[in-house]
Protein backbone atom coordinates (compact mmCIF):
# COMPACT_ATOMS: atom_id res chain seq x y z
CA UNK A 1 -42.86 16.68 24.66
CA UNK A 2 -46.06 16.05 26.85
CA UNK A 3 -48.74 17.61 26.36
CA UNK A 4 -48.79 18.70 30.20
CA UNK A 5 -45.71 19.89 29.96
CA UNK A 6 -46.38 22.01 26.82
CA UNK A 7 -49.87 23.22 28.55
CA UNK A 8 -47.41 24.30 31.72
CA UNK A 9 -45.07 26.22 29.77
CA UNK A 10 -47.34 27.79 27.66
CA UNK A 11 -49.58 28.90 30.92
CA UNK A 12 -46.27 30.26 32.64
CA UNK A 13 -44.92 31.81 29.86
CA UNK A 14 -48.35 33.81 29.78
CA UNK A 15 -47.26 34.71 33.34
CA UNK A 16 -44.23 35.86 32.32
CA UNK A 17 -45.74 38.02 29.58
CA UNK A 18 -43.57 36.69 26.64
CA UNK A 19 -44.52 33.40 23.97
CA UNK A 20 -43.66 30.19 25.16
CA UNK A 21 -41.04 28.49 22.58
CA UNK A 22 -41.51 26.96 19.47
CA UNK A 23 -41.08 23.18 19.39
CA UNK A 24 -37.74 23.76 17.57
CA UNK A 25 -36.47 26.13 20.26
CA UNK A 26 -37.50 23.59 23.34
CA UNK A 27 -35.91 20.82 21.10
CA UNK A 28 -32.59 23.09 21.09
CA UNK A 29 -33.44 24.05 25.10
CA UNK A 30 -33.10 20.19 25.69
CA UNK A 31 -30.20 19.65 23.89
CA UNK A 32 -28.56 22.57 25.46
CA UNK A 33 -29.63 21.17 28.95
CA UNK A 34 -28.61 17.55 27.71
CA UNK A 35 -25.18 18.61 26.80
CA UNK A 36 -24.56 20.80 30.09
CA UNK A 37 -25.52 17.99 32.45
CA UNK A 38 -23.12 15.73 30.35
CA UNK A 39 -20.70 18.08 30.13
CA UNK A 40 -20.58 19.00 34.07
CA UNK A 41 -22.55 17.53 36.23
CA UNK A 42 -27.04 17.27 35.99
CA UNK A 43 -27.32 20.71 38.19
CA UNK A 44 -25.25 22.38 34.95
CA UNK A 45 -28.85 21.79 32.84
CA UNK A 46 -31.06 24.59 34.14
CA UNK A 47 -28.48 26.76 35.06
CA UNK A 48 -26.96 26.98 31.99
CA UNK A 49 -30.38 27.72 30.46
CA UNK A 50 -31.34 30.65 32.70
CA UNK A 51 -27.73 31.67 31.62
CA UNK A 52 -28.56 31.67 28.11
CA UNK A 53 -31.63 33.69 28.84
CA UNK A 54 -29.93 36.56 31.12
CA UNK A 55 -27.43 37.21 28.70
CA UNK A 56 -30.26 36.97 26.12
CA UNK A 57 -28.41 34.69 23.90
CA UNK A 58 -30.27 32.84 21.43
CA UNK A 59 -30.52 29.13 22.14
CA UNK A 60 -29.24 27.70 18.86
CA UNK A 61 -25.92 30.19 19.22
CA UNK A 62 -25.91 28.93 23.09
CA UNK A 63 -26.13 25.66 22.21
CA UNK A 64 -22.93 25.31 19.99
CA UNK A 65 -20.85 27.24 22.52
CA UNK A 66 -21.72 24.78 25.14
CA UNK A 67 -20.36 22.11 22.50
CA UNK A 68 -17.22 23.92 22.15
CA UNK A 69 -16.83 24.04 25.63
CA UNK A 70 -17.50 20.45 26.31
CA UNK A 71 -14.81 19.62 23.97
CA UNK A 72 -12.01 22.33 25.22
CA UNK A 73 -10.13 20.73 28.82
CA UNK A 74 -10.03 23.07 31.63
């Protein structure tokens, strides 16, 4: 990730008054996002992750139930 980016988050994570994630965490935060957009449709990305953090679901464990929902039909 950019170092920008990783400067942002961990200045708005101060904000928030929690630590920003680990690089293993935003690699699974991407993947989660990756796999909702393709899943659904791009909006489906951040949505789904400020899903995962409401119902204060890991993101690994978030992660695989998005992939078991992209492969059950409707």
């Amino acid at each position: 990730m950019a170092t920008g980016a990783l400067e942002w988050l961990t200045r708005y994570a101060a904000e928030l008054g929690t630590d920003p994630p680990s690089d293993p965490e935003i690699e699974t935060l991407l993947a989660l996002a990756g796999e909702a957009a393709h899943a659904s449709e791009r909006m489906a990305a951040p949505i789904a992750c400020w899903l995962t953090a409401r119902a204060g679901v890991a993101p690994q464990r978030a992660l695989e139930l998005a992939r078991q929902l992209a492969q059950t039909p409707p």
